[in-house]
Structure formats: C-alpha cells, structure tokens
C-alpha atoms as a PDB file:
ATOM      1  CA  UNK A   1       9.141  10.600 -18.246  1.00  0.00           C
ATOM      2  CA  UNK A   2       6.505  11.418 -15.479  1.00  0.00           C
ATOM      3  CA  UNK A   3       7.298   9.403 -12.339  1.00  0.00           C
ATOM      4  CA  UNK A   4       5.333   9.085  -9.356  1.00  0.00           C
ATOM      5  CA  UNK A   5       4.905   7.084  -5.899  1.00  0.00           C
ATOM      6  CA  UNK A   6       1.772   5.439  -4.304  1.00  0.00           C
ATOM      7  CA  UNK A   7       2.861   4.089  -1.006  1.00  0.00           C
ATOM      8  CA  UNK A   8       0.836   1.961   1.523  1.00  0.00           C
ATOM      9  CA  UNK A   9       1.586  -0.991   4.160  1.00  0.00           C
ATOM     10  CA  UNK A  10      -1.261  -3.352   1.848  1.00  0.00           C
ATOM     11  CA  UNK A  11      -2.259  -5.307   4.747  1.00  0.00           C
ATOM     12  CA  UNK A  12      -4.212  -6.855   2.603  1.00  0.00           C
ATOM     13  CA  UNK A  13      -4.381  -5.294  -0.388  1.00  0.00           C
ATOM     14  CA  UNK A  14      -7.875  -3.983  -1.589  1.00  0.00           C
ATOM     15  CA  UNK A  15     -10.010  -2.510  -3.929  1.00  0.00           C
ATOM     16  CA  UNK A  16      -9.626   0.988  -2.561  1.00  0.00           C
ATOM     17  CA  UNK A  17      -6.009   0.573  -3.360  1.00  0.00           C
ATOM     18  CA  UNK A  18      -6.508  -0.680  -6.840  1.00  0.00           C
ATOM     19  CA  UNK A  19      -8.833   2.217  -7.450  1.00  0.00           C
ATOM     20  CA  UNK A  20      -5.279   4.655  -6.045  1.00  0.00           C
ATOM     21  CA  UNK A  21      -3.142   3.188  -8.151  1.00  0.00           C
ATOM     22  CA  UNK A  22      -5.356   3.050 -11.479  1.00  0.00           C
ATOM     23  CA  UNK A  23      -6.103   6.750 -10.733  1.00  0.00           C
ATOM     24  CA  UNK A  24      -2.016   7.020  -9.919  1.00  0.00           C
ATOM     25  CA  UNK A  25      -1.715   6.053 -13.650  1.00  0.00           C
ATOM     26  CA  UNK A  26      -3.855   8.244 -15.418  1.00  0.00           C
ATOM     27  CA  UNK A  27      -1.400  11.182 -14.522  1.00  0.00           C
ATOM     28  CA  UNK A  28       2.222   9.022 -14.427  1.00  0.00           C
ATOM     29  CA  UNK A  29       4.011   7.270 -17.251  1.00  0.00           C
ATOM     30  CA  UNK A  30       5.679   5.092 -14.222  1.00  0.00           C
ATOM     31  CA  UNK A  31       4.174   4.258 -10.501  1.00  0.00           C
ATOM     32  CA  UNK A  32       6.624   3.356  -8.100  1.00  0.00           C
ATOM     33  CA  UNK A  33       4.329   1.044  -5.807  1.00  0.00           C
ATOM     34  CA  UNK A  34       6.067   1.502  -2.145  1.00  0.00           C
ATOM     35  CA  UNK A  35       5.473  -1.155   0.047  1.00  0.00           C
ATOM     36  CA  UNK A  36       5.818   0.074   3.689  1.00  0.00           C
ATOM     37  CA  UNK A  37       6.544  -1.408   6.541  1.00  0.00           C
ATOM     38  CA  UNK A  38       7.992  -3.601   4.561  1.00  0.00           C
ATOM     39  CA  UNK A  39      10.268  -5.561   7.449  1.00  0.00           C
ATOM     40  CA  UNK A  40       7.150  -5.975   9.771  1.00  0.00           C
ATOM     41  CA  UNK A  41       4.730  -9.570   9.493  1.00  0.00           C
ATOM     42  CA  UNK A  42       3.130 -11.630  11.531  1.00  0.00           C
ATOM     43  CA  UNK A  43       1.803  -9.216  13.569  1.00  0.00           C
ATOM     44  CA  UNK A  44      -1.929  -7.939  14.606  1.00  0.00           C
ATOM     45  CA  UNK A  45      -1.519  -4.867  12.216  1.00  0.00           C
ATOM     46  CA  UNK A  46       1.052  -6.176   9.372  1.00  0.00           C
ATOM     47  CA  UNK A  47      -0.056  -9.804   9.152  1.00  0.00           C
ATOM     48  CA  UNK A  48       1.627 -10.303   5.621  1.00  0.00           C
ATOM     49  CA  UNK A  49       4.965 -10.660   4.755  1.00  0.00           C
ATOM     50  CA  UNK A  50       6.496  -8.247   1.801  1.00  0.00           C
ATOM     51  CA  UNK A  51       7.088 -10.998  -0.476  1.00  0.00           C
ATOM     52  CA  UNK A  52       2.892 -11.747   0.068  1.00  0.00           C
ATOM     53  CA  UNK A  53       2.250  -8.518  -0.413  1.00  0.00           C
ATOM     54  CA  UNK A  54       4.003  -8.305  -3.668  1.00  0.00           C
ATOM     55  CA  UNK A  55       1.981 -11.096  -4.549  1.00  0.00           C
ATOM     56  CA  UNK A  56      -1.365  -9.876  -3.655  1.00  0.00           C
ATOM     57  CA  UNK A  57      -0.672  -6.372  -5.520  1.00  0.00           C
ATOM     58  CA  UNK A  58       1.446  -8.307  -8.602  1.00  0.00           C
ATOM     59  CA  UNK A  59      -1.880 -10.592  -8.749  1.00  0.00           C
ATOM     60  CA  UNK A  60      -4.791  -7.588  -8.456  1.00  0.00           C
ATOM     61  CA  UNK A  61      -2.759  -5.624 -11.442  1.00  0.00           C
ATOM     62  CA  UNK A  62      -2.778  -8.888 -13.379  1.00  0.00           C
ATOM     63  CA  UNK A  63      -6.415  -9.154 -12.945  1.00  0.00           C
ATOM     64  CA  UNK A  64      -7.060  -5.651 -13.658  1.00  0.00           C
ATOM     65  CA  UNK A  65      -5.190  -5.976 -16.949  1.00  0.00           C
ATOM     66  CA  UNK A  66      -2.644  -3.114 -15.895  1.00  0.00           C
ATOM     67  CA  UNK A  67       0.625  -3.142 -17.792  1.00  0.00           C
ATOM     68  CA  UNK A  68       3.476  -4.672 -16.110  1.00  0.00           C
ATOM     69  CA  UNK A  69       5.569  -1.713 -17.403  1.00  0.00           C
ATOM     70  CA  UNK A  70       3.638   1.127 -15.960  1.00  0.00           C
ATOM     71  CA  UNK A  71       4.798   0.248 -12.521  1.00  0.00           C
ATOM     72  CA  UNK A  72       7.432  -1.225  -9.875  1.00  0.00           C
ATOM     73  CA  UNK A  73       6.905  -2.566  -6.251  1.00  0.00           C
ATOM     74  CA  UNK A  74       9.419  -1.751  -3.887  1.00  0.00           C
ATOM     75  CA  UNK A  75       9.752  -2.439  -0.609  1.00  0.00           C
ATOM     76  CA  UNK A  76      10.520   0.838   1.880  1.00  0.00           C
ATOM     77  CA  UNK A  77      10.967  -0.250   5.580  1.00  0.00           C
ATOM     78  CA  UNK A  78       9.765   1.833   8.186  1.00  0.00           C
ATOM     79  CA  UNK A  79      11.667   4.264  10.286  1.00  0.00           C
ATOM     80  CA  UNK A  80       9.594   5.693  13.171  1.00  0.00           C
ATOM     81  CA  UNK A  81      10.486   9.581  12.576  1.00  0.00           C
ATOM     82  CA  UNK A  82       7.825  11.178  10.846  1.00  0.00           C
ATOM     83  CA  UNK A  83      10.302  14.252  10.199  1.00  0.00           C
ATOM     84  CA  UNK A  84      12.731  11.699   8.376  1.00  0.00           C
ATOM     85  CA  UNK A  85      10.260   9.799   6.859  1.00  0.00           C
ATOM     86  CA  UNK A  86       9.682  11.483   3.330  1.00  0.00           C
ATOM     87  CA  UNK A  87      13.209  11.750   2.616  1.00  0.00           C
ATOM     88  CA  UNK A  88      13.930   7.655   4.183  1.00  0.00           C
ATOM     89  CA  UNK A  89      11.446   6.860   1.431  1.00  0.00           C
ATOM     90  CA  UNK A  90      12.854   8.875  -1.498  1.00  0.00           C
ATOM     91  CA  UNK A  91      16.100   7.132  -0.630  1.00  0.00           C
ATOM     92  CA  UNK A  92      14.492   3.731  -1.331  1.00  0.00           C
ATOM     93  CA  UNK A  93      12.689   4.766  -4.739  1.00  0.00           C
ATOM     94  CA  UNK A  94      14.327   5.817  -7.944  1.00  0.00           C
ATOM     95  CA  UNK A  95      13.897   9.367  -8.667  1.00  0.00           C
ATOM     96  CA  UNK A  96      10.099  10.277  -8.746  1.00  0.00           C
ATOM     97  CA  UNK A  97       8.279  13.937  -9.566  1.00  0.00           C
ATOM     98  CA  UNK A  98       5.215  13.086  -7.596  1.00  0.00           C
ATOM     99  CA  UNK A  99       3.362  11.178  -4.906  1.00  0.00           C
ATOM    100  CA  UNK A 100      -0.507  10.017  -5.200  1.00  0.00           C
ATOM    101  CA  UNK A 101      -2.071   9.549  -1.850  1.00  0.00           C
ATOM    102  CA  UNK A 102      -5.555   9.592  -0.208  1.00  0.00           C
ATOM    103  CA  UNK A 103      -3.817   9.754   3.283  1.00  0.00           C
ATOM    104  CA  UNK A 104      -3.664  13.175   5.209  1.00  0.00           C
ATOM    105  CA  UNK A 105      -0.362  12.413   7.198  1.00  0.00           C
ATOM    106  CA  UNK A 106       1.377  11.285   3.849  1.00  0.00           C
ATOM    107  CA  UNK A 107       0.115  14.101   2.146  1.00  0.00           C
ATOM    108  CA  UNK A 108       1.340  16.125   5.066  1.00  0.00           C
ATOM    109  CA  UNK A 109       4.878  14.846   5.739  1.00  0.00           C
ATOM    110  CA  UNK A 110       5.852  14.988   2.161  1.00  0.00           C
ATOM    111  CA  UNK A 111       4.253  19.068   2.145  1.00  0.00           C
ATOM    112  CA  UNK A 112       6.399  19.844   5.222  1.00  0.00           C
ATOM    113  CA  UNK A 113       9.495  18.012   3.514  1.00  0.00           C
ATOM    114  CA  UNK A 114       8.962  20.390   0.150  1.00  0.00           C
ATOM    115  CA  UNK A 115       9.989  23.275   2.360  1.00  0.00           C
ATOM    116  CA  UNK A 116      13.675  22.102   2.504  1.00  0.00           C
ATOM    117  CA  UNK A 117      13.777  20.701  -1.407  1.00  0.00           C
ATOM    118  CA  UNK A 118      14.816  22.440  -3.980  1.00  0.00           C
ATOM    119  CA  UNK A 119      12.871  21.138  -6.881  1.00  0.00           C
ATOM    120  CA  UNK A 120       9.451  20.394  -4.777  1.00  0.00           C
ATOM    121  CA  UNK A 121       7.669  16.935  -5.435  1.00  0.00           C
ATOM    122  CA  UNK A 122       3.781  17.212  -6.922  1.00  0.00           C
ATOM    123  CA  UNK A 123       1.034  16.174  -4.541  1.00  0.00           C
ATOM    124  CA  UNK A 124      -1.916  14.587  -5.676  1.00  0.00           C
ATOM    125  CA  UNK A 125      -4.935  14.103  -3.056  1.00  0.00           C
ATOM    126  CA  UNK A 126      -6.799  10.754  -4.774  1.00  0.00           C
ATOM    127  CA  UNK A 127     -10.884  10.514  -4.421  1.00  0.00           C
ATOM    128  CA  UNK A 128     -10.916   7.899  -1.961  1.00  0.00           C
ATOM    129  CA  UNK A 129     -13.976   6.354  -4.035  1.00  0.00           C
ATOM    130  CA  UNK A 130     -14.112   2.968  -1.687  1.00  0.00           C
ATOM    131  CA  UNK A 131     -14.753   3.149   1.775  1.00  0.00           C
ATOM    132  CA  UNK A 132     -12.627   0.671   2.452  1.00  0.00           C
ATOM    133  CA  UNK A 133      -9.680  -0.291   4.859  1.00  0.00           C
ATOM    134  CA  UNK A 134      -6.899  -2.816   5.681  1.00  0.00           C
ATOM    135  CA  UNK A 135      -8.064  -2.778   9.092  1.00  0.00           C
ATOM    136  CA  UNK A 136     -11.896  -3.031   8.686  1.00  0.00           C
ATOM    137  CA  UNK A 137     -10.542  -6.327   6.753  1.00  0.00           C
ATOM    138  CA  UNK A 138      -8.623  -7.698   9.332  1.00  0.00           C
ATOM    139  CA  UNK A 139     -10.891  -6.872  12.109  1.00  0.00           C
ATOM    140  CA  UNK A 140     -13.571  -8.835   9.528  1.00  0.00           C
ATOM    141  CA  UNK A 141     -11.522 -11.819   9.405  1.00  0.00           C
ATOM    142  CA  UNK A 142     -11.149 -11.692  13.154  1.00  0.00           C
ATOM    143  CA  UNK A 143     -15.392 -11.661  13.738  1.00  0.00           C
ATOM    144  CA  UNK A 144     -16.007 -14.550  10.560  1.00  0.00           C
ATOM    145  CA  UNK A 145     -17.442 -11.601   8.879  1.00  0.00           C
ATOM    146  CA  UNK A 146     -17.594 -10.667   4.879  1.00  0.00           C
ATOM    147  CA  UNK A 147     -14.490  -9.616   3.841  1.00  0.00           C
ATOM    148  CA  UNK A 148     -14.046 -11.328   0.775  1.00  0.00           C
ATOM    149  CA  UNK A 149     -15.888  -8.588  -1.386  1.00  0.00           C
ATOM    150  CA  UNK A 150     -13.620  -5.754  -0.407  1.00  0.00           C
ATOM    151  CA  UNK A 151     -10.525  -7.092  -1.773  1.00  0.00           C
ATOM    152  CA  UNK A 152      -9.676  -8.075  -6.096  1.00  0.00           C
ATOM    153  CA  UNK A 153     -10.744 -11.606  -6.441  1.00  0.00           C
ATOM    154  CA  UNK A 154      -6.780 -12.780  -7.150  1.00  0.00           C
ATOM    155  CA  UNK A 155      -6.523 -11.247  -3.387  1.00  0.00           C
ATOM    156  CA  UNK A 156      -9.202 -13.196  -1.884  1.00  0.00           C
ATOM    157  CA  UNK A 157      -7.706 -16.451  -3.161  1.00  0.00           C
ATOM    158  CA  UNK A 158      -4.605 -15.626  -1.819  1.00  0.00           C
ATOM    159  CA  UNK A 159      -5.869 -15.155   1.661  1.00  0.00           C
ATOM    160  CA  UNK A 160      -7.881 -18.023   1.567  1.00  0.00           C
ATOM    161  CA  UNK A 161      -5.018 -19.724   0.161  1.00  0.00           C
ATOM    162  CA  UNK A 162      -3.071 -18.618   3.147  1.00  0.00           C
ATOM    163  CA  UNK A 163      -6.029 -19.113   5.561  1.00  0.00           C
ATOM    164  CA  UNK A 164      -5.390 -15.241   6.403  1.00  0.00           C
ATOM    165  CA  UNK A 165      -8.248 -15.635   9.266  1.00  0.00           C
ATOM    166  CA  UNK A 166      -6.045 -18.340  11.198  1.00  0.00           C
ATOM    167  CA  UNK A 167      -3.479 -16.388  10.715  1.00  0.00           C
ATOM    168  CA  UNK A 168      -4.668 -13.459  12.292  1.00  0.00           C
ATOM    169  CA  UNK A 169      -6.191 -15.045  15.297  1.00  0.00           C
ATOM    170  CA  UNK A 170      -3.442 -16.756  16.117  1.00  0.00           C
ATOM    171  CA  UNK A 171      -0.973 -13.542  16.347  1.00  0.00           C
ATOM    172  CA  UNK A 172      -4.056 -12.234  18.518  1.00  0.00           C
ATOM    173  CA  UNK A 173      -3.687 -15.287  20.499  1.00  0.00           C
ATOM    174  CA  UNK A 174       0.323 -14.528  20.537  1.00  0.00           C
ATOM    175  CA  UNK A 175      -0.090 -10.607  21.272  1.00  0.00           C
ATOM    176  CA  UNK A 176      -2.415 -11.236  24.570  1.00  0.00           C
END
C-alpha cells in the first residue's frame, strides 16, 4: 500500500488545499493529512484550534465526496528546528513512502533529510492551481473583504459559524 503525507498549518483551510490533497490522492492509496502547528490557536497567524481544523478539513472532504478511507488527519506540533523537523514529523505519522507539497521549504527540508535515510521518501512538487493563501484569508477577514469564495462552502459556514473575523481582530487587538 502506497502511503503518503500532505502537511499544512490550515489556517483556514481552502480550496488550494483541497485541490493538494485531491491531487495527493491520485498517486496514494492512503494520505496522511498532517496538521501542523497543531498546539498553536488563538493567535494572529494560527487563529484555529486543531480540533477546528479537523473540522474544517473533515467537512471540505465530505463535501468533495472524498472517501473517508483514503485518508487520516493527524495532528504534528511544531518544533522550531528546521534540521529536526522532517524527521519530528515522521515520528508523528505512521510509516509513509512519500510527501505531496506545493511548498519550497517542505520540499526542501524533507530533500536535505533523504541524505541521511536509508530508504529515501518520494517527493512530489503539486501544481499549485489556486492562487490562494491562509494568510491572504485572514488578512481578508481583517479589511471586511471577500473571503468567503476562496475557501469549500462547509469551510465558510464554519467560520461564519465561529465569527472567524471577530476572532481575528480581537487577537490583533490582544497582540498590539
């Protein structure tokens, strides 16, 4: 069985990371969905809990229609050692051949960490096809802007659910 990793911090979760992880599954039999930064929240730049997270991605592959059993969501806390970092995360997964990313320092740390492995993971480089980011969301949220299109629809309800805006002004209120 062909098992991979797609990791990301999903602050919120969006379309470009649907697109990732339906791309992830043309070439795995199994995605192992890695939350990271999975002990940080209520801050400017990881708003969202883990257990929210889950539920944003958990809700998005619902919507999309993506079998339950061609993936698992598990959270990886951060360490700050970029060095340490690839092998801190394989630690946290179940055994996986490959990791999906469209991020060059991913893709990076986990090339420099083949050097000392002796059965090498697979890299995949994903078409980022949405020119989209977690950030350009937040900051969104922040102005009263559209952000509602760049995230699933079960996403959007969420966030509105959890008046995500409020939320995100007040920790900039906090953080000043």
């Amino acid at each position: 069985m062909r098992t991979s990793v797609f990791i990301g911090r999903f602050q919120p979760f969006h379309l470009g990371h649907l697109d990732a992880i339906r791309q992830s599954l043309q070439h795995t039999d199994l995605l192992f969905i890695g939350i990271g930064s999975s002990q940080e929240n209520f801050l400017p730049q990881n708003p969202f809990t883990t257990g929210e997270r889950i539920e944003m991605i958990k809700s998005a592959l619902d919507e999309a229609k993506i079998p339950t059993d061609k993936y698992l969501i598990i959270p990886v806390p951060n360490i700050n050692n970029y060095e340490l970092w690839p092998h801190h995360v394989e630690q946290y997964l179940p055994p996986f051949d490959s990791i999906f990313t469209c991020s060059d320092i991913v893709e990076t740390l986990f090339k420099t960490a083949n050097k000392t492995r002796k059965t090498p993971w697979k890299i995949h480089r994903l078409q980022k096809n949405k020119k989209i980011s977690s950030t350009q969301i937040r900051t969104n949220m922040l102005k009263n802007k559209k952000w509602d299109q760049m995230v699933p629809k079960s996403t959007a309800s969420l966030l509105k659910a959890w008046d995500a805006p409020a939320r995100l002004k007040s920790i900039q209120e906090i953080e000043k």
